[in-house]
N, C-alpha and C. Protein backbone atom coordinates (compact mmCIF):
# COMPACT_ATOMS: atom_id res chain seq x y z
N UNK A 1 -13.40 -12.79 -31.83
CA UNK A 1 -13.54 -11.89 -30.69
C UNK A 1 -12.31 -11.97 -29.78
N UNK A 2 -11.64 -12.93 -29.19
CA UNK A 2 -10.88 -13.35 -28.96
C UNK A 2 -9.47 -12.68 -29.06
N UNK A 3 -9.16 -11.91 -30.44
CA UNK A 3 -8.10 -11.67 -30.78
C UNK A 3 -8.82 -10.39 -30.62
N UNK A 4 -9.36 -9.91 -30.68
CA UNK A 4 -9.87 -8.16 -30.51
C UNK A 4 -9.45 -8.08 -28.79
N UNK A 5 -9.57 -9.12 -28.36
CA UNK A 5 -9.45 -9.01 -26.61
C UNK A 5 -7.94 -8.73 -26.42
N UNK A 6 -7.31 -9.25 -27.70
CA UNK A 6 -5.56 -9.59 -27.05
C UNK A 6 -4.98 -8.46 -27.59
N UNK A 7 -5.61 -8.02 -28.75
CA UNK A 7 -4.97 -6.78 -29.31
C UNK A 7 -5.07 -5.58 -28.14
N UNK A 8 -6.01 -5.00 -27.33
CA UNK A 8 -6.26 -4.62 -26.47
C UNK A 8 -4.98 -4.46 -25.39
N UNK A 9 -5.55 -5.92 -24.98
CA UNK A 9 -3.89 -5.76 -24.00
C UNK A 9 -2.45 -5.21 -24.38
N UNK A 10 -2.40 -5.98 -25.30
CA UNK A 10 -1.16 -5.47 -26.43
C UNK A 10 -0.99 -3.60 -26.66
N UNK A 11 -2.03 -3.39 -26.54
CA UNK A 11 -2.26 -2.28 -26.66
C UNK A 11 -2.03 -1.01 -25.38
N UNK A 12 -2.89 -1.94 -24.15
CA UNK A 12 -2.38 -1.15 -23.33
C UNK A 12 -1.11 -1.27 -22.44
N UNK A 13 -0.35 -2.54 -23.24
CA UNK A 13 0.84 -2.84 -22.68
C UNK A 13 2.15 -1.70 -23.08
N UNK A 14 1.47 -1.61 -24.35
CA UNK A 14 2.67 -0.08 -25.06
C UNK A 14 2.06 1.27 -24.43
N UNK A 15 1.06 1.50 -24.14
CA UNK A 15 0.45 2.54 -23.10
C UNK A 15 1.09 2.32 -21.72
N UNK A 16 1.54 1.41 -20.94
CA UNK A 16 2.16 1.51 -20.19
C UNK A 16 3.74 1.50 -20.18
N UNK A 17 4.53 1.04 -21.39
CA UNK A 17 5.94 0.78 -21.66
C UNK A 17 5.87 2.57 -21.90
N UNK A 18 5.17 3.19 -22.72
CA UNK A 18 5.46 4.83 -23.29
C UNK A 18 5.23 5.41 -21.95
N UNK A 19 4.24 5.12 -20.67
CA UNK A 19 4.61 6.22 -19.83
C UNK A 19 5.68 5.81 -18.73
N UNK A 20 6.00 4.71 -18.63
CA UNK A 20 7.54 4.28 -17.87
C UNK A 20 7.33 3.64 -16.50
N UNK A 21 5.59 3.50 -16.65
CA UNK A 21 4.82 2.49 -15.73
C UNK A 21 5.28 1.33 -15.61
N UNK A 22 6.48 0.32 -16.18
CA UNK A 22 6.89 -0.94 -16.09
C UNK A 22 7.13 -1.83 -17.36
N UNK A 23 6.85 -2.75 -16.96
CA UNK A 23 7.65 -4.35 -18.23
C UNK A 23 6.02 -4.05 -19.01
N UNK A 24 6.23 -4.93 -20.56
CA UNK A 24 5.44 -4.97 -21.30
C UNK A 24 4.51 -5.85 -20.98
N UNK A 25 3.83 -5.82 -20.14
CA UNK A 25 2.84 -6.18 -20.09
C UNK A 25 1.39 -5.68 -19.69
N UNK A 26 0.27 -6.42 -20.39
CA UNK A 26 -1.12 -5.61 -20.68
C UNK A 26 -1.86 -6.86 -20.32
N UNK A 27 -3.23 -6.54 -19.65
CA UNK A 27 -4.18 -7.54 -19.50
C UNK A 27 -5.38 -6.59 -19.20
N UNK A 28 -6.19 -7.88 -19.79
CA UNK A 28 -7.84 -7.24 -19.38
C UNK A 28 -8.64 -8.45 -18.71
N UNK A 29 -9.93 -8.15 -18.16
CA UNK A 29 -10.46 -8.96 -17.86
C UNK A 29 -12.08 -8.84 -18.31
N UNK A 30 -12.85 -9.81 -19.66
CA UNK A 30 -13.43 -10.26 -20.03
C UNK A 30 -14.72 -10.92 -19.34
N UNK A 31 -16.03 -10.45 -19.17
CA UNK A 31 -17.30 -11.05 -18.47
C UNK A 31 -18.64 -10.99 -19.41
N UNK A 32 -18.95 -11.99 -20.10
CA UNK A 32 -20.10 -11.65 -21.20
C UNK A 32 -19.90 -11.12 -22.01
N UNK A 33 -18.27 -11.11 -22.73
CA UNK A 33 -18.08 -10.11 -23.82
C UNK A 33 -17.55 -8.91 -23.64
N UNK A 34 -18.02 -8.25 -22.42
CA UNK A 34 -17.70 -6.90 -21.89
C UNK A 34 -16.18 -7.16 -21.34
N UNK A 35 -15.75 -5.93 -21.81
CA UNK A 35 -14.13 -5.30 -20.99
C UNK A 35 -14.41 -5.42 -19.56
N UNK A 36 -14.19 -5.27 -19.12
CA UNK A 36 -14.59 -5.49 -17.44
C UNK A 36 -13.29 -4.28 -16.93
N UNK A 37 -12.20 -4.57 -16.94
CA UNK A 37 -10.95 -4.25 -16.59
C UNK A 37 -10.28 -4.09 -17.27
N UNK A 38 -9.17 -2.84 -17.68
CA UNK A 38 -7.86 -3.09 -18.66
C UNK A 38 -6.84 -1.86 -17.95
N UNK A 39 -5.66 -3.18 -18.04
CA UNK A 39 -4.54 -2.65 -17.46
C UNK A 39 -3.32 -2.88 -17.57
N UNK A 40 -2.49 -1.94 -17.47
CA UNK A 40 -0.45 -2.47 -17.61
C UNK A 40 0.09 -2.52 -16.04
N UNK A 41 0.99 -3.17 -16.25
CA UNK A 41 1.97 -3.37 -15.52
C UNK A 41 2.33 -2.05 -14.42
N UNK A 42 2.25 -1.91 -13.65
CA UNK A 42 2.64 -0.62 -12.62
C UNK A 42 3.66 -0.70 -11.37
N UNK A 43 4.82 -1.89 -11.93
CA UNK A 43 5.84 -2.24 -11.24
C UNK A 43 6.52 -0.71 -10.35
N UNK A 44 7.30 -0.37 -11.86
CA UNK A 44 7.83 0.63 -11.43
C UNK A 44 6.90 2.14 -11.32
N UNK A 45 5.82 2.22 -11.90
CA UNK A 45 4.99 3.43 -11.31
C UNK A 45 4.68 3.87 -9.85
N UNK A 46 4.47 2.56 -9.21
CA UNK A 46 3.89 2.68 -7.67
C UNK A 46 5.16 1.91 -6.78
N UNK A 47 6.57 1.46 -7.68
CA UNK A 47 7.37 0.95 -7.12
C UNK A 47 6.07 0.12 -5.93
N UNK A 48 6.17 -0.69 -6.79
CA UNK A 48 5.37 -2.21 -5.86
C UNK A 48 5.67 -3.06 -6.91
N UNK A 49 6.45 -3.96 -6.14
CA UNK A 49 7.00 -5.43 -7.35
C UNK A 49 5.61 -6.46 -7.04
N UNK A 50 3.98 -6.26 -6.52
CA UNK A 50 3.19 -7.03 -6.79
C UNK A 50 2.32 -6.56 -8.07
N UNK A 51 2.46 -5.14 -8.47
CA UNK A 51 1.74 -4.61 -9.23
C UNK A 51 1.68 -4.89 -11.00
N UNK A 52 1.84 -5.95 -10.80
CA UNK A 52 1.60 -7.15 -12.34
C UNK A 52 0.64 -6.66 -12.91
N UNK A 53 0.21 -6.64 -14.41
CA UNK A 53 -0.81 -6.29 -15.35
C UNK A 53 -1.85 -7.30 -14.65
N UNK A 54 -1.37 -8.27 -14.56
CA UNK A 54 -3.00 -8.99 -14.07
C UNK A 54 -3.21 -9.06 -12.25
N UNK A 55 -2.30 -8.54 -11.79
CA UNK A 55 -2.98 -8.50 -10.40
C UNK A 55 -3.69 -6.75 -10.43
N UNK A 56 -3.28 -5.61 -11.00
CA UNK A 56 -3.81 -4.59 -10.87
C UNK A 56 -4.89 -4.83 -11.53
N UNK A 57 -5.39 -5.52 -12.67
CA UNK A 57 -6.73 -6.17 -13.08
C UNK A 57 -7.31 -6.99 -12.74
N UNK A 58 -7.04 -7.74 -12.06
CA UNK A 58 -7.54 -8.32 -11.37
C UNK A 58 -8.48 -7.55 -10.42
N UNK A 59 -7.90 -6.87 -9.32
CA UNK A 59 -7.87 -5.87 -8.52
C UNK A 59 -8.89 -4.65 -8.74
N UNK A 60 -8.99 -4.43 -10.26
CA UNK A 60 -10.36 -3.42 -11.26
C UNK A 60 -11.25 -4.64 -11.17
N UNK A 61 -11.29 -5.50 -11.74
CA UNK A 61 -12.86 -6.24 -12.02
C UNK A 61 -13.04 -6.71 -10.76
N UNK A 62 -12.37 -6.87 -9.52
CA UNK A 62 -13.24 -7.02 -8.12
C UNK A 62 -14.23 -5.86 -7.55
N UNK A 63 -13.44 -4.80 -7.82
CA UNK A 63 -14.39 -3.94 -7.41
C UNK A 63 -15.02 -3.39 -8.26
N UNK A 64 -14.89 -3.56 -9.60
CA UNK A 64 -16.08 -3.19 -10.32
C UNK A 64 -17.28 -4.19 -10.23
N UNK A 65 -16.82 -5.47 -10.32
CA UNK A 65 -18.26 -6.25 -9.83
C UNK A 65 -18.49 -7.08 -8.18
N UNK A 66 -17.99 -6.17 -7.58
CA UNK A 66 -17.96 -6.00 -6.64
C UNK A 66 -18.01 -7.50 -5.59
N UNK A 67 -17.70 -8.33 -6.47
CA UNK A 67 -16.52 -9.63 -5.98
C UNK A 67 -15.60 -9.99 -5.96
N UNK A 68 -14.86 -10.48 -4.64
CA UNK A 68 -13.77 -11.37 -5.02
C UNK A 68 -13.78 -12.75 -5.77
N UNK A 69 -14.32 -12.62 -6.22
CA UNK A 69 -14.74 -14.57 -7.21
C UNK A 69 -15.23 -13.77 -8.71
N UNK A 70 -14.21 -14.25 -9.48
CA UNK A 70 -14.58 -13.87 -10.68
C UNK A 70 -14.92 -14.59 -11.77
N UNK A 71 -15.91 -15.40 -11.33
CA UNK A 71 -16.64 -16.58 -11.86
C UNK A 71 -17.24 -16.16 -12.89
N UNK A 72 -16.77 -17.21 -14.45
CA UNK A 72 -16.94 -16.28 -15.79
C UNK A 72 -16.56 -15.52 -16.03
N UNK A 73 -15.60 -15.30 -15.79
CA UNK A 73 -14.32 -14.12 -15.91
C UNK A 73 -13.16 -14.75 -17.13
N UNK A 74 -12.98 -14.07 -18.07
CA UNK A 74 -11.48 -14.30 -18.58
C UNK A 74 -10.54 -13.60 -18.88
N UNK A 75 -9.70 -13.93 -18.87
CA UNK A 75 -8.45 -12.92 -18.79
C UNK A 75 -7.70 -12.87 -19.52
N UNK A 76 -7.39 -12.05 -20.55
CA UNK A 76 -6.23 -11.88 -21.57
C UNK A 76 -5.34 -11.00 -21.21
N UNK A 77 -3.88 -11.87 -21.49
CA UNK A 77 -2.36 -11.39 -21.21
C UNK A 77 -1.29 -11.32 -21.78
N UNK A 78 -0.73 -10.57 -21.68
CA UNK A 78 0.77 -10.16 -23.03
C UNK A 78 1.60 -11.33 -22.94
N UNK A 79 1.72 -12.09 -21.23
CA UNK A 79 2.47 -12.85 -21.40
C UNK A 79 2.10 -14.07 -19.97
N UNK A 80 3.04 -15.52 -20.43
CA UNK A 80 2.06 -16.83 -19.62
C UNK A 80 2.59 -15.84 -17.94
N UNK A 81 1.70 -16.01 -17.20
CA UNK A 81 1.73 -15.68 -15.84
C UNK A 81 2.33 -15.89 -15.08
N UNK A 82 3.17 -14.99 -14.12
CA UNK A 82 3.79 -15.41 -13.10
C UNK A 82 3.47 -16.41 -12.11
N UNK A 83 4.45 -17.09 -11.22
CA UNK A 83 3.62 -17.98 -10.17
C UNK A 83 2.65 -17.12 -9.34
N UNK A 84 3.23 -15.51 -9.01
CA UNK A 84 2.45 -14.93 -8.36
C UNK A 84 1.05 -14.49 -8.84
N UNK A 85 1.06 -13.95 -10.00
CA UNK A 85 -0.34 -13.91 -10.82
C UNK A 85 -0.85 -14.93 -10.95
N UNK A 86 -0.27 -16.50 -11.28
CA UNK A 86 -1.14 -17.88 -11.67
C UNK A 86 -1.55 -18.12 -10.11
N UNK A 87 -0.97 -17.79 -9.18
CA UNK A 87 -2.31 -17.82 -7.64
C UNK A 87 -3.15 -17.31 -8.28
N UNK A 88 -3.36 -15.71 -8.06
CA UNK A 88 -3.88 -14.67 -7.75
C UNK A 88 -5.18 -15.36 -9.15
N UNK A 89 -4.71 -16.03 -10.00
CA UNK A 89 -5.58 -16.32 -11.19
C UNK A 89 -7.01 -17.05 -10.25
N UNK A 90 -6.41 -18.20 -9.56
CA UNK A 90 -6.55 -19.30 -9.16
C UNK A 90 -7.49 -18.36 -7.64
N UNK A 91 -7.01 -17.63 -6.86
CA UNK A 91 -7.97 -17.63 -6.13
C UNK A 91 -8.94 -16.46 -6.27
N UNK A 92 -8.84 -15.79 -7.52
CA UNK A 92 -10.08 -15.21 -8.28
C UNK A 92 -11.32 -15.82 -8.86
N UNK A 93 -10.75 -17.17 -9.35
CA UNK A 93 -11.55 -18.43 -9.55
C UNK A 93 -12.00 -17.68 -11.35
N UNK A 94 -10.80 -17.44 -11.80
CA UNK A 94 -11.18 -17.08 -13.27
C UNK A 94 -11.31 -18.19 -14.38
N UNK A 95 -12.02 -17.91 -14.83
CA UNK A 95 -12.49 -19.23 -16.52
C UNK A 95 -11.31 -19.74 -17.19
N UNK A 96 -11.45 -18.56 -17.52
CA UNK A 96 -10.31 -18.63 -18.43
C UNK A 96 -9.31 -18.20 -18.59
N UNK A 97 -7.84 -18.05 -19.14
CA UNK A 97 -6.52 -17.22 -19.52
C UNK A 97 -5.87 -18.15 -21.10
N UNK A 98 -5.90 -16.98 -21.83
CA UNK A 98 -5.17 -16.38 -22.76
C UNK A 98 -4.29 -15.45 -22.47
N UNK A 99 -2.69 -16.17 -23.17
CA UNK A 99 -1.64 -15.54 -23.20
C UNK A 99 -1.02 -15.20 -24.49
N UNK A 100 0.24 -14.62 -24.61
CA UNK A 100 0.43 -15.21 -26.43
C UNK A 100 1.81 -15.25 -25.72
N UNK A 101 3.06 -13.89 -25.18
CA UNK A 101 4.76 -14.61 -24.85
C UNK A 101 4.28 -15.65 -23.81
N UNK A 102 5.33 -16.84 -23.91
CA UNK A 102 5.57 -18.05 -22.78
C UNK A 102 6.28 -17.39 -21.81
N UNK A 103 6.64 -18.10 -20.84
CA UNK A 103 7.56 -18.06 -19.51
C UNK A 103 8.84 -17.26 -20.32
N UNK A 104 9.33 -18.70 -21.26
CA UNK A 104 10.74 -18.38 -21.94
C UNK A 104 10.75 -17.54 -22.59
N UNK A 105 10.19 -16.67 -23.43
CA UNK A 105 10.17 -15.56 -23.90
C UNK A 105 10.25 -14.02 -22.97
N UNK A 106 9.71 -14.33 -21.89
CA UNK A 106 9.29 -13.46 -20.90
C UNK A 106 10.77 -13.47 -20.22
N UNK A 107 11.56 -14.88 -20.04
CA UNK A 107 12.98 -14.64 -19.28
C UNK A 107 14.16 -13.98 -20.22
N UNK A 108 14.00 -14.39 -21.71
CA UNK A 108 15.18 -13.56 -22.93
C UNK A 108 14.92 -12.51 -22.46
N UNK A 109 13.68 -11.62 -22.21
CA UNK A 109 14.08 -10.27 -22.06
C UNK A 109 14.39 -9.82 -20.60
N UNK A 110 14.64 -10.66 -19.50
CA UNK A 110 14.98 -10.15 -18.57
C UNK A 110 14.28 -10.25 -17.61
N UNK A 111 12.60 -11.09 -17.42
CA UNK A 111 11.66 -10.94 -16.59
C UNK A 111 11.32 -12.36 -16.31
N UNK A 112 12.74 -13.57 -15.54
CA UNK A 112 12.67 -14.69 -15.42
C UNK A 112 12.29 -15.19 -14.07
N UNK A 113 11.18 -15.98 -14.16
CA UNK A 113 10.85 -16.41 -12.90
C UNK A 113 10.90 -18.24 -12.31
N UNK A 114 12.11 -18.31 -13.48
CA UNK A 114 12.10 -19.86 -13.22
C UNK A 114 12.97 -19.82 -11.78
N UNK A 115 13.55 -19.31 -11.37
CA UNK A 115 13.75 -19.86 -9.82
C UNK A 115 12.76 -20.14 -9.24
N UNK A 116 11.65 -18.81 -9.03
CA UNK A 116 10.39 -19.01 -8.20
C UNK A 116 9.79 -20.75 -8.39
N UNK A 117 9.64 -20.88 -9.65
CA UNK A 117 8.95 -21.78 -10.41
C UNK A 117 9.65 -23.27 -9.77
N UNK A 118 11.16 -23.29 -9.76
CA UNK A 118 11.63 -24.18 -9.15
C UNK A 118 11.59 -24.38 -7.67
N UNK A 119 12.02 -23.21 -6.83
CA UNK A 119 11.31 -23.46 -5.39
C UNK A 119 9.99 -24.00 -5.04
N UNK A 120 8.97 -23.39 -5.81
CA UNK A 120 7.72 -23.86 -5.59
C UNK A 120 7.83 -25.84 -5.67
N UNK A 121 8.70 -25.94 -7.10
CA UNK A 121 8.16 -27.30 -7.27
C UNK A 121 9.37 -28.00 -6.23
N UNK A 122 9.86 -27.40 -5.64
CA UNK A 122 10.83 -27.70 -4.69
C UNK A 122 12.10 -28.72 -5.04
N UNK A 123 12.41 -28.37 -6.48
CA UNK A 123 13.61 -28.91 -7.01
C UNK A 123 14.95 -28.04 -6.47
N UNK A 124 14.66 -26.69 -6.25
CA UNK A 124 15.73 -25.99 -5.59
C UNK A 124 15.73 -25.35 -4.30
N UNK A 125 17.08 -25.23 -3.95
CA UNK A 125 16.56 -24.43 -2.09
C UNK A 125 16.26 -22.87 -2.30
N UNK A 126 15.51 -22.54 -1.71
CA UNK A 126 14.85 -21.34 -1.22
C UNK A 126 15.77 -20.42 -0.63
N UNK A 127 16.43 -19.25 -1.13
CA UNK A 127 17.27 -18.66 -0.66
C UNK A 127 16.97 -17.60 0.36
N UNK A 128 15.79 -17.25 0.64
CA UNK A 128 14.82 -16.92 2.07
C UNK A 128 14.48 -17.84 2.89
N UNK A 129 14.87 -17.46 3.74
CA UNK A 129 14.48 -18.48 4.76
C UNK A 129 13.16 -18.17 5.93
N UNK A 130 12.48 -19.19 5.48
CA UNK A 130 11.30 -19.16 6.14
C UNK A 130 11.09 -20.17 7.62
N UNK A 131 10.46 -19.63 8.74
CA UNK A 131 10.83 -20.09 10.13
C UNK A 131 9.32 -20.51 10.55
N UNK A 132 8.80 -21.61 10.48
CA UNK A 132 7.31 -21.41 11.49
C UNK A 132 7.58 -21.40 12.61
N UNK A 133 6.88 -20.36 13.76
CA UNK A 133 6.74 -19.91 14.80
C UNK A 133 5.56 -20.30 15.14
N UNK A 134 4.90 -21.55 15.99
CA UNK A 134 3.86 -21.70 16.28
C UNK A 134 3.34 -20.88 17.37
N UNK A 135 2.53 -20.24 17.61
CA UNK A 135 1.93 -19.87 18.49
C UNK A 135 0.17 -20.49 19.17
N UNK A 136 0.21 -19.97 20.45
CA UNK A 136 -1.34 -20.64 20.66
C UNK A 136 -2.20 -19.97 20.30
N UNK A 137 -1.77 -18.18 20.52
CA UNK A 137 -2.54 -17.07 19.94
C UNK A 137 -3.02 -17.26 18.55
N UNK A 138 -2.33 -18.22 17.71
CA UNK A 138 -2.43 -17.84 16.13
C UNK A 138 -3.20 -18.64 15.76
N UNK A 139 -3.37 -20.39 16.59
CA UNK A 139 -4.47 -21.07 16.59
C UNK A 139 -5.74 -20.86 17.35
N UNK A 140 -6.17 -20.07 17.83
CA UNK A 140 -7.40 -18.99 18.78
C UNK A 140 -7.53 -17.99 18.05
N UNK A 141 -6.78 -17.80 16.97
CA UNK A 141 -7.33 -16.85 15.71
C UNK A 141 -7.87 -17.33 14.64
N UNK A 142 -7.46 -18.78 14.22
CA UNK A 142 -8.15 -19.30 13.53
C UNK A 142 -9.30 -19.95 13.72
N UNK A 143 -9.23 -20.43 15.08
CA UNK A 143 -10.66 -20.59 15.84
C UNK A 143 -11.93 -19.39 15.39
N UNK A 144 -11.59 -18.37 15.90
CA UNK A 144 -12.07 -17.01 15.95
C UNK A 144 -12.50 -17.10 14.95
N UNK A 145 -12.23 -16.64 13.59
CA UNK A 145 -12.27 -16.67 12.26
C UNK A 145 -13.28 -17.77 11.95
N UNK A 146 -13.37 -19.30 12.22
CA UNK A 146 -13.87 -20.32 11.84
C UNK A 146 -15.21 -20.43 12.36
N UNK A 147 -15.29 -19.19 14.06
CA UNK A 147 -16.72 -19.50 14.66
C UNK A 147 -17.19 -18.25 14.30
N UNK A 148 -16.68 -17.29 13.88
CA UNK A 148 -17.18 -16.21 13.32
C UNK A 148 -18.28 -16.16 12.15
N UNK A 149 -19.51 -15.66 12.97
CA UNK A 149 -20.87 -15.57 11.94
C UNK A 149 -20.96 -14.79 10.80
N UNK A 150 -20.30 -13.93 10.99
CA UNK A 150 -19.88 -12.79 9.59
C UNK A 150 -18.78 -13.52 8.66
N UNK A 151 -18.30 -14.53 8.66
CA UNK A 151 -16.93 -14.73 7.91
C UNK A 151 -17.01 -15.35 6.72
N UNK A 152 -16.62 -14.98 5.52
CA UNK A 152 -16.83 -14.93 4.12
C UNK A 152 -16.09 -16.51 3.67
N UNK A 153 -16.61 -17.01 3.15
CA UNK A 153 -16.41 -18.44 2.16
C UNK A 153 -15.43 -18.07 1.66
N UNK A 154 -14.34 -18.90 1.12
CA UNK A 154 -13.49 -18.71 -0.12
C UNK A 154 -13.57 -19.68 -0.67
């Protein structure tokens, strides 16, 4: 079953390379067997560099099951995940991921994210520079948020 899931992606990864929607990549997202979600890459369609095969699917199986927690969820992908998608994996709270290209396969053709990968693990400097600005306002927002009776778990 498994490989019927990946062919899929694979599938709609050349459905998105033929209409000029972005990089080869395809993902779906998997719940009891069922398709849940299937989607390509829409980098350059919506010119949005967050619009990754698995964050725009991601993004379908929330509102199709109308959670952000996609508990029992799995996800099959053309290729291993960006740092930005391996969050986005992570605070979907998905089961599982299946990939079949690695990182390094994904950088030969041009779609390398080992800098990111190294800032994160903070072997290299960060060529943005990021400033914390404390404010008091911003801690009286998190207050707010924390005594707030309506406010959703993550």
């Amino acid at each position: 079953m498994k490989q019927d899931f990946m062919e899929l992606a694979l599938e709609e990864a050349k459905r998105g390379i033929d209409a000029g929607d972005g990089g080869p990549f395809g993902a779906l997202i998997v719940k009891d067997d069922k398709v849940i979600a299937l989607r390509h890459n829409e980098v350059v369609k919506n010119n949005d560099p967050t619009a990754h095969a698995e964050i725009v699917t991601i993004r379908e199986a929330a509102q199709k099951l109308a959670n952000f927690h996609l508990n029992g969820c799995h996800l099959y992908v053309t290729a291993q995940p960006c740092p930005m998608c391996f969050a986005a994996i992570h605070w979907a709270h998905i089961e599982k991921v299946f990939y079949c290209n690695t990182q390094i396969q994904s950088a030969k053709i041009g779609f390398d994210d080992v800098l990111i990968t190294e800032i994160i693990k903070q072997n290299t400097k960060d060529p943005i520079k990021f400033t914390h600005t404390p404010k008091h306002q911003c801690q009286e927002l998190f207050k707010y948020w924390n005594n707030n009776p309506h406010k959703i778990r993550y």
